[in-house]
Protein backbone atom coordinates (compact mmCIF):
# COMPACT_ATOMS: atom_id res chain seq x y z
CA UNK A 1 -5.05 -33.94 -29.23
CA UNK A 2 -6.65 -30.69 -27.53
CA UNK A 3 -8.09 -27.67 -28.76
CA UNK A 4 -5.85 -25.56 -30.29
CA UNK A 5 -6.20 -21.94 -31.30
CA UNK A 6 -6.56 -22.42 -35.13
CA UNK A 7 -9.86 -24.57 -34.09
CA UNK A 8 -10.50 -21.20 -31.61
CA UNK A 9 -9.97 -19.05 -34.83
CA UNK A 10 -12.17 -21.34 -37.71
CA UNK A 11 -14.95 -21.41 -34.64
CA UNK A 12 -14.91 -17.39 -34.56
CA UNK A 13 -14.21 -16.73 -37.95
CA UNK A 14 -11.05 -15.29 -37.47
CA UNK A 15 -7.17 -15.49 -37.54
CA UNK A 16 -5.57 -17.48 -35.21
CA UNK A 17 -3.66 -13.78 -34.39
CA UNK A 18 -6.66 -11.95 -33.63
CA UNK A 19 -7.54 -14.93 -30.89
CA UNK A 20 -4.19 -14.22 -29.72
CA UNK A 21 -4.58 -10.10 -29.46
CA UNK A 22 -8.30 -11.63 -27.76
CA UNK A 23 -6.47 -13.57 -24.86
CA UNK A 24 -4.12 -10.25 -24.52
CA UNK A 25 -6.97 -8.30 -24.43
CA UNK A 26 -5.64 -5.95 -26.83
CA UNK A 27 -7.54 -2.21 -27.13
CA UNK A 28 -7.55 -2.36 -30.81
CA UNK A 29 -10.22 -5.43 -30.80
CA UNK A 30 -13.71 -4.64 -31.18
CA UNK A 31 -15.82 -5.53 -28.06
CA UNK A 32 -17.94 -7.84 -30.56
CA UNK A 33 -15.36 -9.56 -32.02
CA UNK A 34 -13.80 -10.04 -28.44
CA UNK A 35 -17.12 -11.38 -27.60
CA UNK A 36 -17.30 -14.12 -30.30
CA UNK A 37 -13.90 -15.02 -29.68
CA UNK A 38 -14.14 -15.80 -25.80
CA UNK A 39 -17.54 -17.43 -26.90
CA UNK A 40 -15.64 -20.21 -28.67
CA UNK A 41 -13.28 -20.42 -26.49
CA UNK A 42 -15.64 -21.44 -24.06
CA UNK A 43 -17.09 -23.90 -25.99
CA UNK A 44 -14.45 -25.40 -27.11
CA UNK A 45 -12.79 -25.45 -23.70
CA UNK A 46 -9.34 -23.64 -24.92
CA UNK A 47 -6.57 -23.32 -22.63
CA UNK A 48 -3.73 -21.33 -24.04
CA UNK A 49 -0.58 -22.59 -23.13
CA UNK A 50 1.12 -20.40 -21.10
CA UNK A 51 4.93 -21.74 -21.62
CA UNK A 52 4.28 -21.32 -25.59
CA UNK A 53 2.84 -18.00 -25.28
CA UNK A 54 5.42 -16.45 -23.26
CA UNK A 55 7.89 -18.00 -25.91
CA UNK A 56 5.96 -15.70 -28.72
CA UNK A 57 5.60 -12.63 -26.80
CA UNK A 58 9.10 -13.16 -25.69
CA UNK A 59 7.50 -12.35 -22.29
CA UNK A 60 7.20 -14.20 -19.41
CA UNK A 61 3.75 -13.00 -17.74
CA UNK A 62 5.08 -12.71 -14.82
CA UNK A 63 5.16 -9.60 -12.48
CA UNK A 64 7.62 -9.19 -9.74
CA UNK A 65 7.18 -7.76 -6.43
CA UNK A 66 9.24 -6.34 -4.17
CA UNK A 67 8.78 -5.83 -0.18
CA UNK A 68 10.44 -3.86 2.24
CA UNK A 69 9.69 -5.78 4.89
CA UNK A 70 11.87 -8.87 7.16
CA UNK A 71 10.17 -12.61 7.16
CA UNK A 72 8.58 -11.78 10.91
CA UNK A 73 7.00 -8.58 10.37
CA UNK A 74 5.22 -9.89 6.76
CA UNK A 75 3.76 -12.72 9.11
CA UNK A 76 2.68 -9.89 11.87
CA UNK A 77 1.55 -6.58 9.48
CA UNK A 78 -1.51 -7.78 7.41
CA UNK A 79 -1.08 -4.58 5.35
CA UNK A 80 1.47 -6.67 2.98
CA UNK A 81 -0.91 -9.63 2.55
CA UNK A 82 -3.48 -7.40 2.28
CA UNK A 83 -1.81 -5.69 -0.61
CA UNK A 84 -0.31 -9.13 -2.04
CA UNK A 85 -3.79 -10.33 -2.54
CA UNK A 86 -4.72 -6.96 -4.30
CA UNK A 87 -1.70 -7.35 -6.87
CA UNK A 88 -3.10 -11.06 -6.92
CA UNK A 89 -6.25 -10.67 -7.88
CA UNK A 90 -5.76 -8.09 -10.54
CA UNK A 91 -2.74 -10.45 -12.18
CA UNK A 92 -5.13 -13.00 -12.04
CA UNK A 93 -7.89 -11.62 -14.00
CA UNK A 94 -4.92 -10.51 -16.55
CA UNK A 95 -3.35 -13.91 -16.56
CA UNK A 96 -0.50 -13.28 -14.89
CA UNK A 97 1.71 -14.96 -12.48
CA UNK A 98 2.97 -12.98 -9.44
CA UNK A 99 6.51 -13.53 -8.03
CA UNK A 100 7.23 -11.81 -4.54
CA UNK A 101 10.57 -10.85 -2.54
CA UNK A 102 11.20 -9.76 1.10
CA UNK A 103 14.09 -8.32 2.34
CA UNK A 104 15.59 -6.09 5.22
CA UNK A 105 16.68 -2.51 3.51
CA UNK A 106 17.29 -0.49 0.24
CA UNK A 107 20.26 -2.17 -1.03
CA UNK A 108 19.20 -5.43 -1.02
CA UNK A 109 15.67 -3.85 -2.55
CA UNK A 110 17.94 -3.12 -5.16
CA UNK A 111 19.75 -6.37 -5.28
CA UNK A 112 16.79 -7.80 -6.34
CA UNK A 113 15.42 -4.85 -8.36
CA UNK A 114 18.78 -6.15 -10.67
CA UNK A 115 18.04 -10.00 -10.86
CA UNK A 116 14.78 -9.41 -11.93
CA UNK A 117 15.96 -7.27 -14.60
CA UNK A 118 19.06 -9.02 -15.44
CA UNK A 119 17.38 -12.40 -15.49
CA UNK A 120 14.13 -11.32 -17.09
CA UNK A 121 12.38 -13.67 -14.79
CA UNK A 122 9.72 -10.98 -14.88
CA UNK A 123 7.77 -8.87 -17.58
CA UNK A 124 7.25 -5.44 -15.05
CA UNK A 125 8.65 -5.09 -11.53
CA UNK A 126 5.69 -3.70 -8.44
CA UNK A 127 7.55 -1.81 -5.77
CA UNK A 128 6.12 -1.36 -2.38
CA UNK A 129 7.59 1.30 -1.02
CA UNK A 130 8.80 5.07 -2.18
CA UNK A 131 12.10 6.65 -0.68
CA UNK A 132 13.26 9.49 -1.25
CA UNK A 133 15.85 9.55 -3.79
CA UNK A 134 14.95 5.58 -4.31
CA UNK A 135 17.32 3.79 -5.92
CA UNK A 136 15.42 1.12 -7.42
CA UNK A 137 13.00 3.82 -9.22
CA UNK A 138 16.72 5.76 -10.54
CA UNK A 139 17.76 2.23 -11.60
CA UNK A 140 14.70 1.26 -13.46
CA UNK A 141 13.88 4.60 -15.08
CA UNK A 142 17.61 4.19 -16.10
CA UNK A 143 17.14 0.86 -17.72
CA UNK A 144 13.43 1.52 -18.99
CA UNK A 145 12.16 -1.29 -17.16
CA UNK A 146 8.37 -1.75 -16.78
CA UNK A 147 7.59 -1.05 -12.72
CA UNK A 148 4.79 1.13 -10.54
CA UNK A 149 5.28 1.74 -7.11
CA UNK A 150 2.99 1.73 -4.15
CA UNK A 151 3.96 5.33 -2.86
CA UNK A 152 4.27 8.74 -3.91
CA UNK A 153 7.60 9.45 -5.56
CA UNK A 154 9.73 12.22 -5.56
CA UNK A 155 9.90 12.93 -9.31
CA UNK A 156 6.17 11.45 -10.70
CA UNK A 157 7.61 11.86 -14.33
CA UNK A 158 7.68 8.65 -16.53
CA UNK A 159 6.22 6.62 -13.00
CA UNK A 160 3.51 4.59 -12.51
CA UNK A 161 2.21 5.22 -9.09
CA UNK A 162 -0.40 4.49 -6.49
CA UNK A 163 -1.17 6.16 -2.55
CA UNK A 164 -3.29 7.56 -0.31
CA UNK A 165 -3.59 11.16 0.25
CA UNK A 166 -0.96 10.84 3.17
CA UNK A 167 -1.03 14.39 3.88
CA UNK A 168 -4.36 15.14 3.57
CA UNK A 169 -5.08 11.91 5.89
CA UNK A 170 -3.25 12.74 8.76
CA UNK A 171 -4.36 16.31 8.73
CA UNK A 172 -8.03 15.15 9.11
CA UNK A 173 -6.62 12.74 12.09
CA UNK A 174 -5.12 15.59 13.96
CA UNK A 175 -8.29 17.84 13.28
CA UNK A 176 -10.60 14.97 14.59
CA UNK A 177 -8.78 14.48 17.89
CA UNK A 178 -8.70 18.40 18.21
CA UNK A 179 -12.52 18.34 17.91
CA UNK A 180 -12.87 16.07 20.36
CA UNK A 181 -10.82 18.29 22.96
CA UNK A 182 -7.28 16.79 22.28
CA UNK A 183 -4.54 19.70 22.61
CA UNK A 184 -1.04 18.12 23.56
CA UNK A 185 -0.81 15.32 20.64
CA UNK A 186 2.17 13.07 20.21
CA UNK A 187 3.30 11.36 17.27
CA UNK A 188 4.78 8.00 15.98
CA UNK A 189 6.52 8.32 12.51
CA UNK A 190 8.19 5.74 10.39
CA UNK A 191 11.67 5.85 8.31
CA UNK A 192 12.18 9.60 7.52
CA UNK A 193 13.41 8.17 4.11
CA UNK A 194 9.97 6.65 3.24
CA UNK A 195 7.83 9.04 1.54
CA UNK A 196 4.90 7.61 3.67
CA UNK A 197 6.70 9.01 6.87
CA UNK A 198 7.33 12.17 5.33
CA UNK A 199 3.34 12.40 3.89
CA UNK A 200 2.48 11.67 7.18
CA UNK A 201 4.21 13.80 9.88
CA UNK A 202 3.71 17.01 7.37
CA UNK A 203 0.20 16.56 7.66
CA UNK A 204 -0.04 16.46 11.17
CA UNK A 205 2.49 19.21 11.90
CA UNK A 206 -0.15 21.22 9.49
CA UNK A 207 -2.83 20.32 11.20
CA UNK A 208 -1.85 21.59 14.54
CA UNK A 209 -0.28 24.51 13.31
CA UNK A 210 -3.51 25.55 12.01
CA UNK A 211 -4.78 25.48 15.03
CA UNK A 212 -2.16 27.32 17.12
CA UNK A 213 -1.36 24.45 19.32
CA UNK A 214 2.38 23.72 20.29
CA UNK A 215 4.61 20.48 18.93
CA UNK A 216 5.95 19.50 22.52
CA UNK A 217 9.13 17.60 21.06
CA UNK A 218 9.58 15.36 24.21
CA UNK A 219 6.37 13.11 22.72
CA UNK A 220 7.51 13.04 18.93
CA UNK A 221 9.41 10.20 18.00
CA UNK A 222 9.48 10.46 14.12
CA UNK A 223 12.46 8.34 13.46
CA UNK A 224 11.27 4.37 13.62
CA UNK A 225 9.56 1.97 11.60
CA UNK A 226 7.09 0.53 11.58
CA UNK A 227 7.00 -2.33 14.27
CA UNK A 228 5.29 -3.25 17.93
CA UNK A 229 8.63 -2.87 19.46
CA UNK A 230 9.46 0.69 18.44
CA UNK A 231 5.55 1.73 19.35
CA UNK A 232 6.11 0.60 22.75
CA UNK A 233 9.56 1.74 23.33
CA UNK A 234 8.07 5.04 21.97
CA UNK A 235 5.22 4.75 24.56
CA UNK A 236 7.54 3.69 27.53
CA UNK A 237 9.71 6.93 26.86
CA UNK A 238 6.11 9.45 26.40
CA UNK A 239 4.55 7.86 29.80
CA UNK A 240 8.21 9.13 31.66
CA UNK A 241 8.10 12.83 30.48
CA UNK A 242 6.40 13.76 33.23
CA UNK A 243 8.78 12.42 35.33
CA UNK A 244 11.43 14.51 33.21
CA UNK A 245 8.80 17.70 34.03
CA UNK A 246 7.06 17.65 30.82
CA UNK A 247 3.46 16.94 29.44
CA UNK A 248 1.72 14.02 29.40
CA UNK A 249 -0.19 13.32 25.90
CA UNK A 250 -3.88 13.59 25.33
CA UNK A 251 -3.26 11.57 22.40
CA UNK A 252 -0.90 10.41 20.00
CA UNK A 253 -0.95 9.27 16.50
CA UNK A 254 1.14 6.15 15.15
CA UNK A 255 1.90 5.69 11.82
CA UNK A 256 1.16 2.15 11.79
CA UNK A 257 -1.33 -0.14 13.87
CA UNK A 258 2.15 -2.17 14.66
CA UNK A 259 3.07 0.72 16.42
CA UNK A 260 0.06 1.47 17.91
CA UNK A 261 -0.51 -2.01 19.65
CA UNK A 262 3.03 -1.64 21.32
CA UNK A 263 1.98 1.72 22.62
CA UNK A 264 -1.33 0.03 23.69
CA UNK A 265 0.80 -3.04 25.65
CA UNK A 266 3.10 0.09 27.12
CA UNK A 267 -0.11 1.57 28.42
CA UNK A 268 -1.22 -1.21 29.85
CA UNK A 269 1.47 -2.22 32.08
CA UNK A 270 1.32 1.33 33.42
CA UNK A 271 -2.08 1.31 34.06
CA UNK A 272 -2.50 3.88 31.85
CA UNK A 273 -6.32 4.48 30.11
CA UNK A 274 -6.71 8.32 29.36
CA UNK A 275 -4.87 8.47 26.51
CA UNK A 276 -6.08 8.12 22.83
CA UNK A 277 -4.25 5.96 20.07
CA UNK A 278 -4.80 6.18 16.56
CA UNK A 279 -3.26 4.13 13.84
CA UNK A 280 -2.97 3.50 10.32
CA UNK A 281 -3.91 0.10 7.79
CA UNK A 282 -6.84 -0.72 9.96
CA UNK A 283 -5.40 -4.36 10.30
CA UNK A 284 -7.38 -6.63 12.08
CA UNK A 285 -5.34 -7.29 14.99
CA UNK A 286 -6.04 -3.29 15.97
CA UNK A 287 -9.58 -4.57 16.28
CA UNK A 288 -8.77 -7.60 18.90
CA UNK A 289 -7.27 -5.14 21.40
CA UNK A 290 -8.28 -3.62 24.56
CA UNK A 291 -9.44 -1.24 24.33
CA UNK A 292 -10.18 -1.49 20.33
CA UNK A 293 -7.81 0.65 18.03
CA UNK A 294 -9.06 3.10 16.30
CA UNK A 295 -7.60 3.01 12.94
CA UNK A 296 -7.19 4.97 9.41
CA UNK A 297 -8.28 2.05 6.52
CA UNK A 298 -5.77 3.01 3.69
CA UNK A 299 -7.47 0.74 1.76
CA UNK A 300 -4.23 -1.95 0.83
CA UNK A 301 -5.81 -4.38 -0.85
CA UNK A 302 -6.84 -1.88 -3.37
CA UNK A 303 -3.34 -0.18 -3.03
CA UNK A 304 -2.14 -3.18 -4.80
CA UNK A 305 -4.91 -3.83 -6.75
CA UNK A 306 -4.82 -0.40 -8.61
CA UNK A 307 -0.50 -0.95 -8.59
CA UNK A 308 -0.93 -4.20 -10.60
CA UNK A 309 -3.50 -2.30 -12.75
CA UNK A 310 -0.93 0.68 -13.51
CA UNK A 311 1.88 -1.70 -14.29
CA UNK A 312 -0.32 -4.59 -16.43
CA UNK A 313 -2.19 -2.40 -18.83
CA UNK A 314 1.05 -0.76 -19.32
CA UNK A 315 2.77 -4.00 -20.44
CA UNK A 316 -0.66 -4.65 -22.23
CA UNK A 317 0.11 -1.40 -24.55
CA UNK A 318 -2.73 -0.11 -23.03
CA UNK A 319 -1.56 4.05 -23.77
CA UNK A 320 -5.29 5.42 -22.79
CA UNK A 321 -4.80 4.21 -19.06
CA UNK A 322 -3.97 6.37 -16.17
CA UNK A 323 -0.61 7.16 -14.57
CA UNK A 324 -1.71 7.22 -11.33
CA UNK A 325 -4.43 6.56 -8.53
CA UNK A 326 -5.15 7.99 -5.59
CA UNK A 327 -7.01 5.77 -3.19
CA UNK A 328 -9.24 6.94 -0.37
CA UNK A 329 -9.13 6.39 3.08
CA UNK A 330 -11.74 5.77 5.89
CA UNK A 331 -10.60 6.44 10.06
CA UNK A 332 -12.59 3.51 11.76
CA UNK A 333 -13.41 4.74 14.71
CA UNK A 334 -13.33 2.62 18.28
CA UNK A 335 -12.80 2.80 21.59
CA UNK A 336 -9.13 3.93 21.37
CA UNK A 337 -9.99 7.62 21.54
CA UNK A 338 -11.34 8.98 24.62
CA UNK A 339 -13.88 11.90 23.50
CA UNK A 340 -13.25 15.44 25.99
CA UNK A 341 -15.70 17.47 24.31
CA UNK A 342 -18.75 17.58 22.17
CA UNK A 343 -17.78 16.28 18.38
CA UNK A 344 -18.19 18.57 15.51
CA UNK A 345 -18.12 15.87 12.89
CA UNK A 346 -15.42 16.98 10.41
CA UNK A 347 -13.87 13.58 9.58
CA UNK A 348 -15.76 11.06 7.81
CA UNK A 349 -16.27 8.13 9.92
CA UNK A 350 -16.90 4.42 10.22
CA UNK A 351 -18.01 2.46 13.71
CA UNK A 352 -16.61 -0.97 13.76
């Protein structure tokens, strides 16, 4: 017969119920009892049993995880593996088990959203993705269900939430091209009902408002996703303004590196070079290009780190952890962006 947790508990000098609140790692535990505990259960080579322990907690420890992406574009955007393993690694460490969905658009997000909840297959629900007026975050406030989201909500009351700075990201974008002589910018945006899109095209719009240079509307396309194809259909339709007796770009900003590599291939075929690209995630496919893409790191895998964190020590009863993180963001800066004038070095940057 193996080790169980009563021979855990006589080892420590303890009740079997404070190895239990150990394993949980439960706030109201000293640090030296926890210490003795997890000292005997490494000698003794314990392995709670999960099954048995989910029965007592009536619990599962399991987290579910919801994507708002199709089969194809999870295989081509490393920004959702990159977060996965983030969620991953923090469940791990917790002892959780992660279960993950894909799908193609809100109401199926919320199809799912309800099997979770219905079926309690899960202890806590992560979403990746905040719309405006989302109806998964109305449905689980509704049913005080255990979630975070990876995004910026409208209403941050009663949420658990983790994003960049979106705003405050893009507006350093747009400044660094205008330091480097850019004046006629264009601009990719994603789904006007993602937050992220919203975030995003503010901040720019800001940014060269400040500076008292126009929004030519001819090279904004701020109603896409987030894919190759709509980055170089986008593309195709900026290199024919001219044509139409508009402006060509001196640069344009994608909200995605997906989008950014279509506009690249569009660029390409028109022998196009004197325009800069800048995306967002920083994937590593942006790197592989020609010329390389510069690129705004947002950080994912600690996007879904910190979003596992949020939801996790909330399910843990942990009531002295935050309700939110903001995570930072770095512009990697490569060959992408073609440099007009001497830089002023406002925007924190990393060569790679």
């Amino acid at each position: 017969m193996g080790t169980t947790i009563n021979d855990v508990a006589r080892a420590a000098g303890v009740s079997p119920s404070t190895v239990s609140r150990v394993l949980s790692d439960h706030p109201k535990i000293s640090p030296k009892t926890k210490q003795r505990v997890r000292k005997a259960i490494e000698e003794l080579n314990y392995h709670p049993h999960t099954i048995a322990r989910s029965l007592a907690r009536n619990a599962t420890h399991t987290v579910g995880v919801i994507l708002n992406t199709e089969a194809d574009l999870l295989m081509r955007n490393t920004f959702f593996i990159q977060a996965l393993t983030g969620v991953s690694v923090y469940a791990r460490e917790k002892g959780y088990n992660v279960m993950f969905a894909f799908n193609k658009n809100e109401e199926e997000d919320l199809a799912i959203a309800k099997s979770y909840v219905t079926g309690r297959s899960v202890d806590g629900i992560i979403l990746f993705t905040s719309r405006i007026r989302d109806k998964c975050i109305e449905y689980l406030k509704k049913n005080r269900f255990p979630f975070s989201v990876i995004g910026r909500p409208d209403d941050t009351q009663d949420v658990l939430w983790v994003d960049n700075d979106n705003f405050q990201a893009t507006y350093q974008v747009t400044n660094y091209l205008i330091d480097r002589g850019h004046t006629v910018i264009g601009f990719m945006g994603g789904p006007p009902s993602l937050r992220v899109s919203v975030d995003r095209f503010e901040g720019f719009k800001k940014a060269m408002s400040v500076h008292g240079l126009p929004i030519y509307k001819e090279i904004i396309h701020d109603n896409g996703d987030f894919t190759e194809e709509y980055g170089y259909g986008c593309m195709k339709s900026i290199l024919e303004v001219p044509a139409r007796g508009g402006r060509l770009p001196d640069a344009v900003i994608t909200c995605d590196d997906m989008q950014a590599i279509g506009a690249l291939k569009a660029m390409e075929e028109q022998g196009t070079r004197n325009i800069s690209i800048i995306g967002f995630n920083n994937t590593p496919l942006g790197y592989f290009q020609n010329p390389r893409l510069t690129s705004v790191d947002v950080n994912a895998d600690k996007l879904g780190y910190y979003s596992a964190k949020l939801l996790i020590d909330f399910l843990e009863k942990n009531r002295e952890a935050p309700t939110h993180y903001i995570v930072p963001t770095m512009l990697v800066e490569r060959e992408s962006v073609v440099c007009r004038v001497p830089t002023m070095g406002t925007v924190p940057v990393v060569e790679n």
